[in-house]
Protein backbone atom coordinates (compact mmCIF):
# COMPACT_ATOMS: atom_id res chain seq x y z
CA UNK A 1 22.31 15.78 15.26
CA UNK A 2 18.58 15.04 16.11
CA UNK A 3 17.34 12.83 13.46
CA UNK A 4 13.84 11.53 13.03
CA UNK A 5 13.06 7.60 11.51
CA UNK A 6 9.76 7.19 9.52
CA UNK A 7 8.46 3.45 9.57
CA UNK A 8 6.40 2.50 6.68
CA UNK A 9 3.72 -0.37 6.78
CA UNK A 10 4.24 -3.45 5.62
CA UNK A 11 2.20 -6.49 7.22
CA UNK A 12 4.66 -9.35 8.96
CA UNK A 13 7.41 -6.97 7.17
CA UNK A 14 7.21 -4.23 9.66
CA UNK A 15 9.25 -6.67 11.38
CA UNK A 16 11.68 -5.24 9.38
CA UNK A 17 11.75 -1.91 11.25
CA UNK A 18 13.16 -3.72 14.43
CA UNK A 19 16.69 -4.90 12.68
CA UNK A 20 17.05 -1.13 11.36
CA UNK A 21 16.47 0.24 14.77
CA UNK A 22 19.27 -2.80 16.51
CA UNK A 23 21.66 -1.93 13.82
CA UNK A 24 21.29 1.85 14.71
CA UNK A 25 21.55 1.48 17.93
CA UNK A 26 24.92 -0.33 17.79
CA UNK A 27 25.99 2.79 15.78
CA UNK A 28 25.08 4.82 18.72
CA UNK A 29 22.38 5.92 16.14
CA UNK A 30 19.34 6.49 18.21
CA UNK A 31 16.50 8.68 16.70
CA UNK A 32 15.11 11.56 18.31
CA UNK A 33 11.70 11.62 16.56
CA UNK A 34 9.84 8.90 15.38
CA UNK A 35 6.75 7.66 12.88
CA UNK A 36 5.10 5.27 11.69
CA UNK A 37 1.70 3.81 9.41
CA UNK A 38 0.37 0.45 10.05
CA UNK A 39 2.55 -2.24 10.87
CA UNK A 40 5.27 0.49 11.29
CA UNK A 41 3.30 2.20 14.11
CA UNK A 42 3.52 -0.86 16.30
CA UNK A 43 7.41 -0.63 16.11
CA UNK A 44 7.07 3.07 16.45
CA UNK A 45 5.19 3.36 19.26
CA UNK A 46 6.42 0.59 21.18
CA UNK A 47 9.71 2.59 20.89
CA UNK A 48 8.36 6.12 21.92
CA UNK A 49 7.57 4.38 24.54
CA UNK A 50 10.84 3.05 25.75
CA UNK A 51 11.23 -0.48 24.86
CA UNK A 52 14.49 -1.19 23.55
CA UNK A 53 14.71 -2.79 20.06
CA UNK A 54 15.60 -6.14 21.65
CA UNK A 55 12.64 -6.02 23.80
CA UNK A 56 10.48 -5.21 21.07
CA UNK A 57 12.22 -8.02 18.71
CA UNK A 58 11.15 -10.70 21.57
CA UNK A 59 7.16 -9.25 21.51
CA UNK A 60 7.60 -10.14 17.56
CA UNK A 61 9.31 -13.13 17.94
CA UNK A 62 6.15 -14.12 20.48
CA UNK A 63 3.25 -12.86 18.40
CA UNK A 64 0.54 -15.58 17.86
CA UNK A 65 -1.50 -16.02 14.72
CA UNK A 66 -4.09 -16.82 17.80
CA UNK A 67 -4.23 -12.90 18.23
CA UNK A 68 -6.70 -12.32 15.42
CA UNK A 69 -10.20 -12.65 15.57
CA UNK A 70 -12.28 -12.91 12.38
CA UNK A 71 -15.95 -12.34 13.11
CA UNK A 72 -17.31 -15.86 11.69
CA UNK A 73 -20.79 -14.22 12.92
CA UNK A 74 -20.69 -11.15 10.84
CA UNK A 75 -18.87 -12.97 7.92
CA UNK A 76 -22.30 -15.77 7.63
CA UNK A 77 -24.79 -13.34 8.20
CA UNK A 78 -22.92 -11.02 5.51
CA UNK A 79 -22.95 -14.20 3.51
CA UNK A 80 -26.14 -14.55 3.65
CA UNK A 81 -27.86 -11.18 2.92
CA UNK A 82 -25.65 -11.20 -0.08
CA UNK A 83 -27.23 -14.10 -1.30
CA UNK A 84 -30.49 -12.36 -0.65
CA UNK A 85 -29.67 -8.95 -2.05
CA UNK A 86 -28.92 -7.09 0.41
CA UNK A 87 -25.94 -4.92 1.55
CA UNK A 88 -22.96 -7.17 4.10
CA UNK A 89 -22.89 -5.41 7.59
CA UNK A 90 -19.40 -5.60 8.34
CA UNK A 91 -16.28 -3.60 6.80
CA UNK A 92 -13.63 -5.99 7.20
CA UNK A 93 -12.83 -9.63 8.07
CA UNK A 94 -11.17 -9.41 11.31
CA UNK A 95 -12.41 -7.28 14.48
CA UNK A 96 -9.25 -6.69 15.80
CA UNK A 97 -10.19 -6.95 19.61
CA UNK A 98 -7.56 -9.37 20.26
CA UNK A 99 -5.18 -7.43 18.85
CA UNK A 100 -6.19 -4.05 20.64
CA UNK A 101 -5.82 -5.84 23.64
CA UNK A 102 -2.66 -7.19 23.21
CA UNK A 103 -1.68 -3.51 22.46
CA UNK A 104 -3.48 -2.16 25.27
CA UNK A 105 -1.32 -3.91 27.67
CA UNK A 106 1.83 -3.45 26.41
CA UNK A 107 1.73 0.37 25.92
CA UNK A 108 0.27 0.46 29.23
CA UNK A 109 -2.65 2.62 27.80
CA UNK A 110 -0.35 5.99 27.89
CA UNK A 111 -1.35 8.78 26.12
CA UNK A 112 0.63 9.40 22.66
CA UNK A 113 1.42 12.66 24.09
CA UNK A 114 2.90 11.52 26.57
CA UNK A 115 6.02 9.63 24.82
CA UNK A 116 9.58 9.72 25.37
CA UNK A 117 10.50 10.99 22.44
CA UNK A 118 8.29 13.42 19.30
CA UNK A 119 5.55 10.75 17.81
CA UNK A 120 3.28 10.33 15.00
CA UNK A 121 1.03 7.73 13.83
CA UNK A 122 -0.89 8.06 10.72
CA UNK A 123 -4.38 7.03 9.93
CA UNK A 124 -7.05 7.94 7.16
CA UNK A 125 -11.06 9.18 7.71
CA UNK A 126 -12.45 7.14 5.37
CA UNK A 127 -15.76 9.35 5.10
CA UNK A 128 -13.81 12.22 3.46
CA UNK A 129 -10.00 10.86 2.69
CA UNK A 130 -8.14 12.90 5.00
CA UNK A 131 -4.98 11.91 6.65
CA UNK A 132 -4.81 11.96 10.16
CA UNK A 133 -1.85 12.19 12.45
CA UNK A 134 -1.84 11.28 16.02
CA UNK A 135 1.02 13.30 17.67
CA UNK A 136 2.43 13.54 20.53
CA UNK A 137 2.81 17.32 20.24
CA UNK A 138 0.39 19.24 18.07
CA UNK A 139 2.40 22.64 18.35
CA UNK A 140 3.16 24.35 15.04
CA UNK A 141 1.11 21.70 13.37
CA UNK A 142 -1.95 23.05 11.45
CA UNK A 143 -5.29 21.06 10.40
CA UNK A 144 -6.04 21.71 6.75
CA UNK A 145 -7.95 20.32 3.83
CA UNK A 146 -5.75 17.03 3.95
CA UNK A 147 -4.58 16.80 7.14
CA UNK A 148 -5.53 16.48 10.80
CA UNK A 149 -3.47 16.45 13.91
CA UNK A 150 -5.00 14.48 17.10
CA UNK A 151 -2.98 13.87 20.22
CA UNK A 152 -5.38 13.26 22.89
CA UNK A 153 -5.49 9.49 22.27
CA UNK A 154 -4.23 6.09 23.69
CA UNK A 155 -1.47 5.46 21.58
CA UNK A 156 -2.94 1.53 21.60
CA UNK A 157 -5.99 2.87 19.88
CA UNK A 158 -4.04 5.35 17.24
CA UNK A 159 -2.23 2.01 16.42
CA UNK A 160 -5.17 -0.14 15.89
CA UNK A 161 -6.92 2.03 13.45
CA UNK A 162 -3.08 2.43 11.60
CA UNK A 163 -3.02 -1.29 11.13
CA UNK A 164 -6.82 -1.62 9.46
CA UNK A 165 -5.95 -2.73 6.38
CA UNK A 166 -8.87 -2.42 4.66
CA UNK A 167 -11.39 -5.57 4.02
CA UNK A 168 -9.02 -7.39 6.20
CA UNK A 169 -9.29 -5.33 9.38
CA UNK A 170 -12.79 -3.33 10.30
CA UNK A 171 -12.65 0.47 11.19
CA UNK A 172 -12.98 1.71 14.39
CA UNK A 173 -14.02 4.69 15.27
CA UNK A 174 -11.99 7.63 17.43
CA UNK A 175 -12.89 10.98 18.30
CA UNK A 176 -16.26 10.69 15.98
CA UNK A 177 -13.99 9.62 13.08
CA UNK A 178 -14.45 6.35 10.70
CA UNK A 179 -10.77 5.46 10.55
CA UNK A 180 -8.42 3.06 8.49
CA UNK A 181 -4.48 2.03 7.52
CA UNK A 182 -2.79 5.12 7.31
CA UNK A 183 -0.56 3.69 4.28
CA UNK A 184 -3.98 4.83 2.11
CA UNK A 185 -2.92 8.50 2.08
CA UNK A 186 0.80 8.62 3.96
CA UNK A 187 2.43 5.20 3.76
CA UNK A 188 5.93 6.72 4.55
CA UNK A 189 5.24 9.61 7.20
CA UNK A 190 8.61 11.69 6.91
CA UNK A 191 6.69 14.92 6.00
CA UNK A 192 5.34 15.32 9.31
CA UNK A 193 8.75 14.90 11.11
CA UNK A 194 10.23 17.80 9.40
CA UNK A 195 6.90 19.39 10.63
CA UNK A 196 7.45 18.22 14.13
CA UNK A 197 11.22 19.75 14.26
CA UNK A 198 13.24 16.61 12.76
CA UNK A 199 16.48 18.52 10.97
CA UNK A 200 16.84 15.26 9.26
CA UNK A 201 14.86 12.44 8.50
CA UNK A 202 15.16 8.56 7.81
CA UNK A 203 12.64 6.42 5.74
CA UNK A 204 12.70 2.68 5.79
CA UNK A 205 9.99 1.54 2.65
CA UNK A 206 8.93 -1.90 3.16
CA UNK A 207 6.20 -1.49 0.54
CA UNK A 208 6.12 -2.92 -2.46
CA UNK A 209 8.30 -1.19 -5.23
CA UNK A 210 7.56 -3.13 -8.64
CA UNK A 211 8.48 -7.00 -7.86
CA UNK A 212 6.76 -9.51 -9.44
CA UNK A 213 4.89 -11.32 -6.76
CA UNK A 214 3.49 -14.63 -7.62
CA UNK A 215 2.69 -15.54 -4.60
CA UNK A 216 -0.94 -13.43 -4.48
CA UNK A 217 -3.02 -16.54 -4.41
CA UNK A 218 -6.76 -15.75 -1.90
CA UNK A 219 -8.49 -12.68 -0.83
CA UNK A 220 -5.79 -11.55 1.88
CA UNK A 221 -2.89 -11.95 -0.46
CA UNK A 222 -4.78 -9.84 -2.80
CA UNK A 223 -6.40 -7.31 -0.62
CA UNK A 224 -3.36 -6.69 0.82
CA UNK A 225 -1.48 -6.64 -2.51
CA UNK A 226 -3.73 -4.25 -4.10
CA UNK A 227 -3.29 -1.80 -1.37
CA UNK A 228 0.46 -2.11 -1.32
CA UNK A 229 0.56 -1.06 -5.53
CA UNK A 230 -1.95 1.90 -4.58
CA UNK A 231 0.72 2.96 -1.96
CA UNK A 232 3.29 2.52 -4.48
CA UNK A 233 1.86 4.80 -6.80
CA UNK A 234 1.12 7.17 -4.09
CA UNK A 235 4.38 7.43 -2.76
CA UNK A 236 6.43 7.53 -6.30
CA UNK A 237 4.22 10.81 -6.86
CA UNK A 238 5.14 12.59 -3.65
CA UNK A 239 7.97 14.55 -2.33
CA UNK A 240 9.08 11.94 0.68
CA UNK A 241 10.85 15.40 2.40
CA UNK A 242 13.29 12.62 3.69
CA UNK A 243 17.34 13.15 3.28
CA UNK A 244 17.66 9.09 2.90
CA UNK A 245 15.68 6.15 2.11
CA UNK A 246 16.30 2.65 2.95
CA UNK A 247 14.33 0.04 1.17
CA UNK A 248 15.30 -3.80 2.44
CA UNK A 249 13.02 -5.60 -0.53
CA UNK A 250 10.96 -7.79 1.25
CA UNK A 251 8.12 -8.03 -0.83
CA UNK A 252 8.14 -11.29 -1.11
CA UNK A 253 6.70 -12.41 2.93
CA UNK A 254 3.04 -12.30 2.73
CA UNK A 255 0.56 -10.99 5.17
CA UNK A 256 0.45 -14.39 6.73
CA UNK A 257 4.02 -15.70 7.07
CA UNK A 258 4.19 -15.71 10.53
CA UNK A 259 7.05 -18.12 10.51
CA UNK A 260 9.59 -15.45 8.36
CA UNK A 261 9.44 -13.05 10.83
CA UNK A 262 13.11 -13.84 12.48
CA UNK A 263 14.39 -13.06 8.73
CA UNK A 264 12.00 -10.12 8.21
CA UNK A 265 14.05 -9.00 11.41
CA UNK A 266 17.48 -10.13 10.19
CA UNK A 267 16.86 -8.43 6.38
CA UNK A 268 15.70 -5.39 8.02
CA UNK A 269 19.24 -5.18 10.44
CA UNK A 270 21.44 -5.70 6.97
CA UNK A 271 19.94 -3.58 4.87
CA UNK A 272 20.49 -1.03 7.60
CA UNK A 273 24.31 -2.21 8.12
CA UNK A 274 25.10 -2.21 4.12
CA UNK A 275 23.17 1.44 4.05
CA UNK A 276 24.79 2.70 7.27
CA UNK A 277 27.59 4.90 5.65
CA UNK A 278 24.67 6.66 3.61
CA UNK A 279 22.43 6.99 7.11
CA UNK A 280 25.25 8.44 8.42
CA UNK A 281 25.81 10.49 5.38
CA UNK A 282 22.58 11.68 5.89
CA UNK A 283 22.25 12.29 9.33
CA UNK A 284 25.35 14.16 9.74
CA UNK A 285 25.43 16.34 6.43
């Protein structure tokens, strides 16, 4: 049975997403189609295209808080025409170059249509709200009202607008659009993996789901926060179109807990293990 896995966002949680796909693959689980907003896209495309979940666990375990870059420039100059009355000139605290880079090289700057296996990213156009899906296959998908389908992009660059959380992360622009963190409009993309020809579907939800965090103590804690309880609300109201969901509760590692992400990787591989009779359940039904 061809089986698709959705990859929610999640900060240092998406982590997360590499135990589930480990523990799958020992269950000779491997999915067919794949998706994924913000932090989830990294695992998600680094999968589509072809590194194994232990190769992906050791680019985690290697990530360096080094790799982002806030723009002190644009942050004093902001600072300053505030104080003067005037409008800031940037959108978000961290350019994001470093990062791009980083995920330049190791996708090898292919094409998200050109993936091993059916791919979708998701990203918002903050000028007019709508989601946007880079896929690796646009057939049978329609643009509408609320959605657009793009798949004549570096998958590096679909990622990097996926991952702008906003405030933290500025925008970037593709294909003439202003774009952001796809978890504004689609934080668990399972929807479009029906679309795409997945018979059955897989969530994992890293976002937050009602915790008390008390932990939300400076501006990324709560940027990030308040977009994770937006998400929430979001996602409680839609139809997820998903035959299983597998939540492993890590709300609790913060956007900068670089240091948890070995156990964001270990919670992520047992909640898959203690939920793999209903994956399989689902999969096979």
């Amino acid at each position: 049975m061809k089986f698709g896995l959705a990859l929610s966002g999640g900060g240092l949680r998406g982590a997360a997403h590499i135990g589930v796909l480990k523990a799958l693959e020992e269950e000779n689980l491997c999915p067919s189609f794949i998706s994924g907003t913000s932090s989830g896209s990294i695992v998600a495309a680094l999968y589509s295209c072809g590194y194994s979940p232990k190769e992906i666990e050791e680019i985690a375990l290697n990530f360096k808080k080094n790799t982002y870059d806030p723009d002190i420039t644009g942050i004093l100059i902001s600072i300053f025409r505030l104080i003067i009355g005037k409008e800031p000139l940037i959108n978000g605290i961290i350019k994001g170059n470093k990062l791009e880079k980083t995920l330049k090289k190791l996708t090898k700057c292919r094409k998200i249509k050109d993936s091993k296996i059916p791919t979708a990213i998701t990203a918002v156009d903050i000028n007019d709200g709508k989601t946007i899906y880079f896929v690796s296959n646009k057939k049978g998908l329609t643009n509408d009202k609320k959605n657009k389908y793009i798949d004549n992009v570096e998958i590096y660059k679909a990622i990097r607008v996926s991952i702008a959380i906003p405030v933290v992360f500025q925008s970037r622009n593709i294909s003439g659009l202003n774009l952001l963190d796809g978890g504004l409009t689609d934080s668990l993309p399972t929807s479009v993996l029906k679309l795409m020809g997945a018979e059955r579907v897989i969530g994992v939800n890293l976002g937050y789901s009602g915790q008390r965090r008390n932990e939300v103590d400076n501006f990324i804690e709560v940027g990030g926060q308040s977009i994770k309880i937006m998400e929430y609300q979001i996602t409680s109201l839609k139809n997820t179109d998903s035959d299983a969901i597998i939540n492993p509760h890590i709300y609790d590692v913060g956007l900068t807990d670089f240091d948890r992400i070995p156990e964001c990787i270990q919670r992520g591989y047992r909640a898959a293990k203690d939920n793999i009779y209903k994956i399989k359940k689902a999969v096979f039904k």
